[in-house]
N, C-alpha and C. Protein backbone atom coordinates (compact mmCIF):
# COMPACT_ATOMS: atom_id res chain seq x y z
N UNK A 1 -0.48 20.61 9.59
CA UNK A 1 0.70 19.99 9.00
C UNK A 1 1.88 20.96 9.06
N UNK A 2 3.33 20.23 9.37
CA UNK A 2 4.33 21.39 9.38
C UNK A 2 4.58 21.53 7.58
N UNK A 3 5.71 22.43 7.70
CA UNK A 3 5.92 22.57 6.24
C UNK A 3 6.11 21.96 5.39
N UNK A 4 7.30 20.76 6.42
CA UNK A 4 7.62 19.96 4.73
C UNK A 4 6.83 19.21 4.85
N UNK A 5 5.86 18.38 5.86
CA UNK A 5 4.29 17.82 5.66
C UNK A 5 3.74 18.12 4.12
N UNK A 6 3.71 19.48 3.75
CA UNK A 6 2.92 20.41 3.16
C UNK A 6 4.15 20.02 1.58
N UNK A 7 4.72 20.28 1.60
CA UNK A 7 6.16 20.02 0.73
C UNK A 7 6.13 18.85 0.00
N UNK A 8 5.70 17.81 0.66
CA UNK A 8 5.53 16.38 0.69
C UNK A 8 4.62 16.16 0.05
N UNK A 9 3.73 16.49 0.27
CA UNK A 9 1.89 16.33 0.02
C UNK A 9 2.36 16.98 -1.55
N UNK A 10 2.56 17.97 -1.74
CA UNK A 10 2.40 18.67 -3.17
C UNK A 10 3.24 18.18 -3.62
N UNK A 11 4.56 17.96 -3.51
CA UNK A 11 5.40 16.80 -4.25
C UNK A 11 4.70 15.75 -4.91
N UNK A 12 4.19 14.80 -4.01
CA UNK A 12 3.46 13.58 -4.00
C UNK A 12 2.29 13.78 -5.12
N UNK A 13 1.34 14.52 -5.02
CA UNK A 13 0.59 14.83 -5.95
C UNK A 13 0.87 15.62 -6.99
N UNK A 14 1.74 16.34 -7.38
CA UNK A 14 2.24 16.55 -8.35
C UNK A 14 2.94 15.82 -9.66
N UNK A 15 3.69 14.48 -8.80
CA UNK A 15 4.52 13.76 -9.35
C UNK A 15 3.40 12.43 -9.72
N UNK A 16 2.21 12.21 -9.14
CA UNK A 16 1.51 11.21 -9.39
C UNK A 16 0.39 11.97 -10.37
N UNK A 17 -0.40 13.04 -10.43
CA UNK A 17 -1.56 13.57 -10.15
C UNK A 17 -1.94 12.98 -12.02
N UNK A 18 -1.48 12.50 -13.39
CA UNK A 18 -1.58 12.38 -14.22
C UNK A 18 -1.43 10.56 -14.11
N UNK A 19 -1.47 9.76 -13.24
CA UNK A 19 -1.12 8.38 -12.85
C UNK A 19 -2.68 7.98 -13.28
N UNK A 20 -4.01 7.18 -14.05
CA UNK A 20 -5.00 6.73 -13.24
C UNK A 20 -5.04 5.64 -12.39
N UNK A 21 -3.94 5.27 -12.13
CA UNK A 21 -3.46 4.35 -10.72
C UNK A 21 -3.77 5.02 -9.39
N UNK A 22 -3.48 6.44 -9.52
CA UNK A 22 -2.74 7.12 -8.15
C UNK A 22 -4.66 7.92 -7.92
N UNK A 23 -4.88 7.71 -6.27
CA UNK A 23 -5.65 8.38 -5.89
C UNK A 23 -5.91 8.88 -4.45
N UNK A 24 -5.98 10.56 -4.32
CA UNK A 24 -6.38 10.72 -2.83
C UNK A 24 -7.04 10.42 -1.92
N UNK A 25 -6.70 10.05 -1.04
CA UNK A 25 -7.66 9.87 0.17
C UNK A 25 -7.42 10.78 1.21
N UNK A 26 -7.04 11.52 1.27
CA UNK A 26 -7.09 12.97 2.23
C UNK A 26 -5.20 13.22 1.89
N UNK A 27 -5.45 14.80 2.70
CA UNK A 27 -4.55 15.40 2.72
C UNK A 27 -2.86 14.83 2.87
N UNK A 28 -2.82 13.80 3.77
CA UNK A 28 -1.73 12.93 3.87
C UNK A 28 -1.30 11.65 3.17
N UNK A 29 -2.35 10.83 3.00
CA UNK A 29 -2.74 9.54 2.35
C UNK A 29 -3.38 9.29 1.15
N UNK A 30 -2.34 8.64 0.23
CA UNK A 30 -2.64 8.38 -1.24
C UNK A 30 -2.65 6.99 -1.13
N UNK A 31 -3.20 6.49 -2.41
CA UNK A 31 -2.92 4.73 -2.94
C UNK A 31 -2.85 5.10 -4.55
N UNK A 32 -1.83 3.91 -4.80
CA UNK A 32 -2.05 3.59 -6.24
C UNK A 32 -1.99 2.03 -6.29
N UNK A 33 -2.52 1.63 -7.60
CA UNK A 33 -2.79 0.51 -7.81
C UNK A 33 -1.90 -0.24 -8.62
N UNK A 34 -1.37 -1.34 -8.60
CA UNK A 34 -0.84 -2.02 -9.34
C UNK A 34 -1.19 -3.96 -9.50
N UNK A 35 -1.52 -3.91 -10.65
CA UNK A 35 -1.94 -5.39 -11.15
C UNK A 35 -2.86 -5.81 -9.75
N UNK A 36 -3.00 -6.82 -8.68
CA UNK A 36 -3.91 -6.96 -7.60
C UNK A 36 -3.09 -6.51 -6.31
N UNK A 37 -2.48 -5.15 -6.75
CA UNK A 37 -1.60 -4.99 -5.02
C UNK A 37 -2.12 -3.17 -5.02
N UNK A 38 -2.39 -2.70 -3.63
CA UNK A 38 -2.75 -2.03 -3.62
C UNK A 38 -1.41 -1.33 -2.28
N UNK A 39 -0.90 0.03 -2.52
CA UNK A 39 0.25 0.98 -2.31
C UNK A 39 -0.25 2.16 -1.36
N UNK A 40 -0.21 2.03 -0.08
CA UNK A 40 -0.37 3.55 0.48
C UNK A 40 0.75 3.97 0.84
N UNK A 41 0.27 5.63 0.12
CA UNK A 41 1.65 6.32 0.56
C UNK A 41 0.96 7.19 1.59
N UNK A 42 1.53 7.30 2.63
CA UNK A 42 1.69 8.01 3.98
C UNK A 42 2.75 9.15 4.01
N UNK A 43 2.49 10.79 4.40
CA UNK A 43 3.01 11.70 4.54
C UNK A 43 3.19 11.67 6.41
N UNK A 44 4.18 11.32 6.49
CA UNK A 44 4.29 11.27 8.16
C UNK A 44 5.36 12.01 8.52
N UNK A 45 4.81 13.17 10.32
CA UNK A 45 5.69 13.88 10.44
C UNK A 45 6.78 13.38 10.95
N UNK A 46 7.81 14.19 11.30
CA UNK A 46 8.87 13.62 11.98
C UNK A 46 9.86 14.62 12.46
N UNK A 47 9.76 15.15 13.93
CA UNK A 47 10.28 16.14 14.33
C UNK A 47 9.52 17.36 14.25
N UNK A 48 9.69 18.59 14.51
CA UNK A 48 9.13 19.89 14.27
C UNK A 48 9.23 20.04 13.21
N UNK A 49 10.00 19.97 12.06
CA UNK A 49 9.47 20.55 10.60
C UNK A 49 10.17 19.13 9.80
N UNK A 50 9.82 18.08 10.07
CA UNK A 50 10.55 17.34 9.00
C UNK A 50 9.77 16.18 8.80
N UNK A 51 9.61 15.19 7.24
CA UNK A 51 9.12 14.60 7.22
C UNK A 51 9.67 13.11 6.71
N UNK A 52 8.46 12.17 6.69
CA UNK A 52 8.60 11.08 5.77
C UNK A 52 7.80 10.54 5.16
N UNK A 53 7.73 9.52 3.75
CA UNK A 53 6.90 9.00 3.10
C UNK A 53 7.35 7.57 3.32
N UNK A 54 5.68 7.09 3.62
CA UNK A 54 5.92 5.64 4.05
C UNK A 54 5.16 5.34 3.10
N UNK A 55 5.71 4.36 2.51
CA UNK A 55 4.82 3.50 1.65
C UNK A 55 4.89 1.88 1.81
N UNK A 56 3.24 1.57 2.29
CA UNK A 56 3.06 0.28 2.20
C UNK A 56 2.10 -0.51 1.37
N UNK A 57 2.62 -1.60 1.51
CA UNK A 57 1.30 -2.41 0.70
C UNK A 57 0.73 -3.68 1.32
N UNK A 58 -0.06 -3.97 1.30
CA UNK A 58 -1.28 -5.07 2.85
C UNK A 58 -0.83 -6.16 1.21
N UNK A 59 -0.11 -7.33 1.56
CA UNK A 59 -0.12 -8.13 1.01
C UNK A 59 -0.97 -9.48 1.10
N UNK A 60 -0.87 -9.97 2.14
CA UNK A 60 -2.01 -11.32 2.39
C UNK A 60 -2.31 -11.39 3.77
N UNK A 61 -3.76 -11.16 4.35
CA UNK A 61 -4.15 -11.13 5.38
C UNK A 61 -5.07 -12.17 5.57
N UNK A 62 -4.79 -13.00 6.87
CA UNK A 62 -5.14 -14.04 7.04
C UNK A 62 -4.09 -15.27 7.71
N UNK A 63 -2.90 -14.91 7.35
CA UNK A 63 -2.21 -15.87 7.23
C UNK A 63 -1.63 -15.82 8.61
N UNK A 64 -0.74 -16.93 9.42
CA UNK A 64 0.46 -16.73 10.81
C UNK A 64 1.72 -17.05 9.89
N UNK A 65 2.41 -16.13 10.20
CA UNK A 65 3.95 -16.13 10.32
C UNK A 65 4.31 -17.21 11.19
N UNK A 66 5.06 -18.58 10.38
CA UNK A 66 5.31 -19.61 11.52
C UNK A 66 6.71 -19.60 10.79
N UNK A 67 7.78 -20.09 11.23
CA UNK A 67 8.44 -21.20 10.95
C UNK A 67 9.02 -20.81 9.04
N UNK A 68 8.24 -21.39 8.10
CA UNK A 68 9.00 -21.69 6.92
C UNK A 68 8.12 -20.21 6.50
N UNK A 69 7.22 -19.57 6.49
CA UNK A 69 7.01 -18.09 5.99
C UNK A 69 7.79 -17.41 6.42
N UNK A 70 7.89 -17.12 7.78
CA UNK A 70 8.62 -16.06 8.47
C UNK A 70 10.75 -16.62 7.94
N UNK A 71 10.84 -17.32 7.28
CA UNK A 71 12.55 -17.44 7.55
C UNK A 71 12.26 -16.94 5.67
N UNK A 72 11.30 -17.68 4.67
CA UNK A 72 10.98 -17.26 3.25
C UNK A 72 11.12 -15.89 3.47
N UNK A 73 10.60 -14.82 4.17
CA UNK A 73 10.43 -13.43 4.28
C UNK A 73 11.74 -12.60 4.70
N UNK A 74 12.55 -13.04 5.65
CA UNK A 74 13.22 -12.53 5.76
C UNK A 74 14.42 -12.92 5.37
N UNK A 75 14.77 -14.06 4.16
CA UNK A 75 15.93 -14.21 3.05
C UNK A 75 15.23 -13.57 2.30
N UNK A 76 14.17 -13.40 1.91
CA UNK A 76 14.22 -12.08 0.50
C UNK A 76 14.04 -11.02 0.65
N UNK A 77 13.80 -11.00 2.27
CA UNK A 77 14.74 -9.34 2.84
C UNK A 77 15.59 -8.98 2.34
N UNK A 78 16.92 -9.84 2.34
CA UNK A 78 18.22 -9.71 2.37
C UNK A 78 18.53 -9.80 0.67
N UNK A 79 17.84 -9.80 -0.11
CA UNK A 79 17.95 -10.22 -1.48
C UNK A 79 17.19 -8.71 -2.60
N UNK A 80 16.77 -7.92 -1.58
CA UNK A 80 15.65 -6.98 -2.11
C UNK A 80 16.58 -5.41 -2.10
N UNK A 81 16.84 -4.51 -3.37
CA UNK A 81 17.42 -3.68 -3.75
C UNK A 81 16.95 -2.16 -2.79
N UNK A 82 15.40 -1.76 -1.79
CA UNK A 82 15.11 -1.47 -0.88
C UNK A 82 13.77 -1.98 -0.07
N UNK A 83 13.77 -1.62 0.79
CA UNK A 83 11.70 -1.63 1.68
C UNK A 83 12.54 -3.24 2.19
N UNK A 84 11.07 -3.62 2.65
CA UNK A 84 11.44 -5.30 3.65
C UNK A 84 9.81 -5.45 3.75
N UNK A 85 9.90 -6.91 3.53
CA UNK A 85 8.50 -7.61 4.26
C UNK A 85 8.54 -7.47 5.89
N UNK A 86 7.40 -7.50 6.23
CA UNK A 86 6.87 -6.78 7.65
C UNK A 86 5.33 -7.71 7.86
N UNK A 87 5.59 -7.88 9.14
CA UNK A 87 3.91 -8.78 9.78
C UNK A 87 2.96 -7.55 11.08
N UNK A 88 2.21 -7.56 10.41
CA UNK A 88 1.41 -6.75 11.59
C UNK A 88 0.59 -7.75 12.10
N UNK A 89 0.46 -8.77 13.63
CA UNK A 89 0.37 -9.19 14.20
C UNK A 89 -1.00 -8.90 14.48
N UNK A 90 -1.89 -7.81 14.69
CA UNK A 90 -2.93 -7.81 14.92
C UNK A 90 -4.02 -7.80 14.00
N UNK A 91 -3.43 -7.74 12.35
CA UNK A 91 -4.45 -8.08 11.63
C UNK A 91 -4.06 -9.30 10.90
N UNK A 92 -2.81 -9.86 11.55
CA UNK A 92 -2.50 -11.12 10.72
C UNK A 92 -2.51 -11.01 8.88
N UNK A 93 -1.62 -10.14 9.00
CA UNK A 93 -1.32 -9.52 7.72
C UNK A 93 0.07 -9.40 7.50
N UNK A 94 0.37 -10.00 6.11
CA UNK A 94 2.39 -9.57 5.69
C UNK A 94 2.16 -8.88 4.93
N UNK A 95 3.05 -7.30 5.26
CA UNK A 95 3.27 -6.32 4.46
C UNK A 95 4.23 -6.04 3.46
N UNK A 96 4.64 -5.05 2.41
CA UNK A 96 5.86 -4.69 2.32
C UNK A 96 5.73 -3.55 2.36
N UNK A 97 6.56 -2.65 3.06
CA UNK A 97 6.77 -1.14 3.31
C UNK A 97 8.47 -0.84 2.86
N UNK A 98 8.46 0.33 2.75
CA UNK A 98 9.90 1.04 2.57
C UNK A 98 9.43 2.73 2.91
N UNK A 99 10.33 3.25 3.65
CA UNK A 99 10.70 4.63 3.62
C UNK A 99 11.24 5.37 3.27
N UNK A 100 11.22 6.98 3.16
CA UNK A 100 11.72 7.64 2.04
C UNK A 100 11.69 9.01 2.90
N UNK A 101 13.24 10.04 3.16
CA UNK A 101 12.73 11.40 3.45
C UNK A 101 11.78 12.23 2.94
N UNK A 102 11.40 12.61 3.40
CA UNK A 102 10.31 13.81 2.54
C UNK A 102 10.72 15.16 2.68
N UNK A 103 10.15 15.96 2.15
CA UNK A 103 10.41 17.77 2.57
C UNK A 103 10.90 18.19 1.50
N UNK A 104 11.51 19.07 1.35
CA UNK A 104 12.16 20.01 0.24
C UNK A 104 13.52 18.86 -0.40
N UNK A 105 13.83 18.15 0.10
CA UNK A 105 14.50 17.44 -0.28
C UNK A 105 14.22 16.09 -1.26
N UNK A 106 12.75 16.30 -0.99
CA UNK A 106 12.39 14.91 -2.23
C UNK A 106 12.30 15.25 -3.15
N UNK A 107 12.73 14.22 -4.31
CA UNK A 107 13.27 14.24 -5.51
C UNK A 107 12.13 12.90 -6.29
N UNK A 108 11.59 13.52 -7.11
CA UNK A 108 10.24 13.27 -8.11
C UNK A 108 10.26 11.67 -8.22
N UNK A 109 11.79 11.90 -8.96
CA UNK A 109 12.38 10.34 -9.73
C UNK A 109 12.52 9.31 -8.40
N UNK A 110 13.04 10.00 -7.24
CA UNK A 110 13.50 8.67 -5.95
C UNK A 110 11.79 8.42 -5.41
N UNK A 111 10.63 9.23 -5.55
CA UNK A 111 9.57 8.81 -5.57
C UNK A 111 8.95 7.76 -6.34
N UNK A 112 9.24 8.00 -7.65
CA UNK A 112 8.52 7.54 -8.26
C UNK A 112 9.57 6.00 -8.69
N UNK A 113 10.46 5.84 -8.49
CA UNK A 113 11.39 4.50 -8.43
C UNK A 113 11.03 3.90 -7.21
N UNK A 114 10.77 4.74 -5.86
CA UNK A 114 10.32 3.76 -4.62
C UNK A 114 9.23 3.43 -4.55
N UNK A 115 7.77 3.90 -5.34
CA UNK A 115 6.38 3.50 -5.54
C UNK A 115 6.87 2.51 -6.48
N UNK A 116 7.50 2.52 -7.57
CA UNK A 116 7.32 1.66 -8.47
C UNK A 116 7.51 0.68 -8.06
N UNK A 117 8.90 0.13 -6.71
CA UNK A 117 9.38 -1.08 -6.94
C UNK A 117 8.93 -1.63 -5.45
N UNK A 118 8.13 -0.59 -4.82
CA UNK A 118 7.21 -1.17 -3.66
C UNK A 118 5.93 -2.10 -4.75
N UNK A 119 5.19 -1.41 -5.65
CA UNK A 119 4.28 -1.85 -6.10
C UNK A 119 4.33 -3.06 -6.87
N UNK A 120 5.90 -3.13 -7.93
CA UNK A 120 6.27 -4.22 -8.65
C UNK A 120 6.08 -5.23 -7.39
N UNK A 121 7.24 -5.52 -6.47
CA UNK A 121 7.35 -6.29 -5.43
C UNK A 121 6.33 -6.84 -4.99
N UNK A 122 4.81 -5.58 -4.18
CA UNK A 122 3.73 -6.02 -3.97
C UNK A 122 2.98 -7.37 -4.79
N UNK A 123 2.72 -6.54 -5.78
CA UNK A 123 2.07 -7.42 -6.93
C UNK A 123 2.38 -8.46 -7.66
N UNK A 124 3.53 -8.96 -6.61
CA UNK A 124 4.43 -10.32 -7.03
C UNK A 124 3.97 -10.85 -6.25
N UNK A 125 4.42 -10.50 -5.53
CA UNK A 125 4.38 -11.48 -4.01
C UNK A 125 2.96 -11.60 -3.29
N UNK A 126 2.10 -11.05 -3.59
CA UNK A 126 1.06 -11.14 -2.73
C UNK A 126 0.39 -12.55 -3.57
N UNK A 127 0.50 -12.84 -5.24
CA UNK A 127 -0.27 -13.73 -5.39
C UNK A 127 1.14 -15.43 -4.80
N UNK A 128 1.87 -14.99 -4.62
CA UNK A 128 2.87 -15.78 -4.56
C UNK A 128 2.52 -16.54 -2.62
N UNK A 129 2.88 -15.68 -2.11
CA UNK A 129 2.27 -15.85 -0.29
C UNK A 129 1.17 -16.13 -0.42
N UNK A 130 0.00 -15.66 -1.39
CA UNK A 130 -1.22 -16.28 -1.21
C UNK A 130 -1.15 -17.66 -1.72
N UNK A 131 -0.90 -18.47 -2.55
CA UNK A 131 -0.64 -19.73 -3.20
C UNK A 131 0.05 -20.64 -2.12
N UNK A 132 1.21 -20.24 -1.74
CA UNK A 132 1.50 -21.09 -1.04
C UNK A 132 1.42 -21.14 0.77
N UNK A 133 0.87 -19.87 1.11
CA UNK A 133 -0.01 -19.69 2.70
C UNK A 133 -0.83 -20.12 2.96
N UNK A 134 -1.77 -19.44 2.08
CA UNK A 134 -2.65 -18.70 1.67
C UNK A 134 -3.00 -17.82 2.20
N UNK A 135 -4.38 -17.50 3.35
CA UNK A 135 -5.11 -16.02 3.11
C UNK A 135 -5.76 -15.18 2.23
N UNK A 136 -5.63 -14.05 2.10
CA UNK A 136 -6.35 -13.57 1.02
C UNK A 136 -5.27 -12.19 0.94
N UNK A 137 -5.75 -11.52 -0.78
CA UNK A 137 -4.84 -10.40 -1.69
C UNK A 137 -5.74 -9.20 -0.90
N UNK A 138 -5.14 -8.27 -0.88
CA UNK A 138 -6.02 -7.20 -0.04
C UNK A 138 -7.03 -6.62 -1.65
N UNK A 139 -6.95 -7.27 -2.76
CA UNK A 139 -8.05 -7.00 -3.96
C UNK A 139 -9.60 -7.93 -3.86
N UNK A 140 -8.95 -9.08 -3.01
CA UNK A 140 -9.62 -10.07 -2.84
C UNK A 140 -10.80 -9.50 -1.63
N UNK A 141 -10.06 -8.82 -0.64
CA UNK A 141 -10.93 -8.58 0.44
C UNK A 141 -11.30 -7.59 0.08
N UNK A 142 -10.85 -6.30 -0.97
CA UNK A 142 -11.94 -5.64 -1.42
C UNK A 142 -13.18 -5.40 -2.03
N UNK A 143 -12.88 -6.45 -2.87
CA UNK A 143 -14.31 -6.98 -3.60
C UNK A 143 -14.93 -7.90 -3.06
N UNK A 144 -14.68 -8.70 -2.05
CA UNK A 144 -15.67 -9.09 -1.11
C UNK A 144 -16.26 -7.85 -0.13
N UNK A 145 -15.68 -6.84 0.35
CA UNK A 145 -16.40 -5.90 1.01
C UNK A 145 -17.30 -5.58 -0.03
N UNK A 146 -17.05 -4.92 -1.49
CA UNK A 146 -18.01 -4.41 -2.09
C UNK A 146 -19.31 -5.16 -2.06
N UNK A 147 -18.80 -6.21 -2.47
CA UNK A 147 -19.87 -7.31 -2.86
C UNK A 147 -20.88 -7.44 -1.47
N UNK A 148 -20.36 -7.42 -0.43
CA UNK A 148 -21.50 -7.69 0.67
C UNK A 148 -22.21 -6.43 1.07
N UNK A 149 -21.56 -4.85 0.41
CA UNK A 149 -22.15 -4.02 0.50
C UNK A 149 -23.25 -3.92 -0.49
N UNK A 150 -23.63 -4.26 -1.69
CA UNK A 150 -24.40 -4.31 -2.67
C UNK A 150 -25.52 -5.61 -1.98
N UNK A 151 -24.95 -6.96 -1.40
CA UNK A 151 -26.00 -7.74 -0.98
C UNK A 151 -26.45 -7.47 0.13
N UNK A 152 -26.21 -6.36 0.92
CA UNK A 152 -26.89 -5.71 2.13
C UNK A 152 -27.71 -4.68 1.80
N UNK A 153 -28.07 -4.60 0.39
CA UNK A 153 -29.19 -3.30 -0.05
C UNK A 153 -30.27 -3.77 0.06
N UNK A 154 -31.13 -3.08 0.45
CA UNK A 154 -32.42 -3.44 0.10
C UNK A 154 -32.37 -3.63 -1.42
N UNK A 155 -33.06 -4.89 -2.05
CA UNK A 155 -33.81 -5.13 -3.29
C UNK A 155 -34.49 -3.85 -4.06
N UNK A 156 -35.69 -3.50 -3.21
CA UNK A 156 -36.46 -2.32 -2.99
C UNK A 156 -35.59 -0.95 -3.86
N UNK A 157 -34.64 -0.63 -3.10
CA UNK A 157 -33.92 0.53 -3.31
C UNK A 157 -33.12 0.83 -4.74
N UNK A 158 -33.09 -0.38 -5.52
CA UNK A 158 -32.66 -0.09 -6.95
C UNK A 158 -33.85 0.28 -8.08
N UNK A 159 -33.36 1.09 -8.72
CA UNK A 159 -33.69 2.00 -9.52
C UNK A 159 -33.73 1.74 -10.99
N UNK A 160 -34.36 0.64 -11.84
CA UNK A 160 -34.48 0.59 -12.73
C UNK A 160 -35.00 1.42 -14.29
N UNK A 161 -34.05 1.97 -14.95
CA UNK A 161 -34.58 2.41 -15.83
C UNK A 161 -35.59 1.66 -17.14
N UNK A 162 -36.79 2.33 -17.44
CA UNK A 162 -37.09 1.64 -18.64
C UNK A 162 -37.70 1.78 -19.99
């Protein structure tokens, strides 16, 4: 990692590290949680010593961008104080992301106002696109992963105390 990579990262966890929302997943990549929307923040480089924090959130996957979603998404583009809804095409997923400099120059409070109102936003809108898309909340497809990981155990392998 260059420096302000490094700058970034300890910022980031510093300013979250007392959150029980906020949790690591390696050196670059955090999530925090809010109501059923789930927030990664991304430490990404940019240039020889400079960085950025991307923060997104997987809102409803499943769904196509046709017609009356895709024009809904991008008027409340234009209505939204920062970040923008976003479609990643190959998992058939609408996002919302926003970016943020990073490095010696980030400032605790413009962190913690751009997680907040990525996450508020998220956790609006994802049950909102799900209702009237539908698809599924990326909370939804988590606890279905769990869940099929627990019904793929062997029976056998649990451990009853008695």
């Amino acid at each position: 990692m260059n420096p302000a990579e490094v700058a970034t990262a300890l910022l980031i966890e510093r300013t979250l590290m007392n959150s029980p929302a906020y949790r690591k997943v390696d050196d670059t990549l955090y999530v925090i949680k809010q109501g059923s929307a789930y927030v990664m923040i991304n430490v990404v480089p940019w240039g020889d010593n400079r960085a950025m924090v991307r923060c997104t959130a997987q809102l409803v996957k499943g769904v196509d961008v046709d017609g009356p979603l895709a024009k809904q998404l991008l008027e409340l583009n234009g209505h939204l104080r920062f970040g923008a809804f976003a479609w990643d095409p190959a998992e058939h997923t609408v996002l919302f992301t926003h970016t943020i400099l990073g490095g010696t120059t980030l400032d605790p409070e413009e962190l913690t106002a751009t997680l907040r109102d990525v996450a508020l936003v998220a956790d609006e809108y994802d049950d909102k696109l799900m209702k009237k898309y539908g698809g599924q909340r990326m909370i939804d497809l988590l606890e279905e992963a769990a869940m099929e990981r627990i019904m793929d155990k062997d029976p056998s392998s649990f451990k009853f105390d008695e």
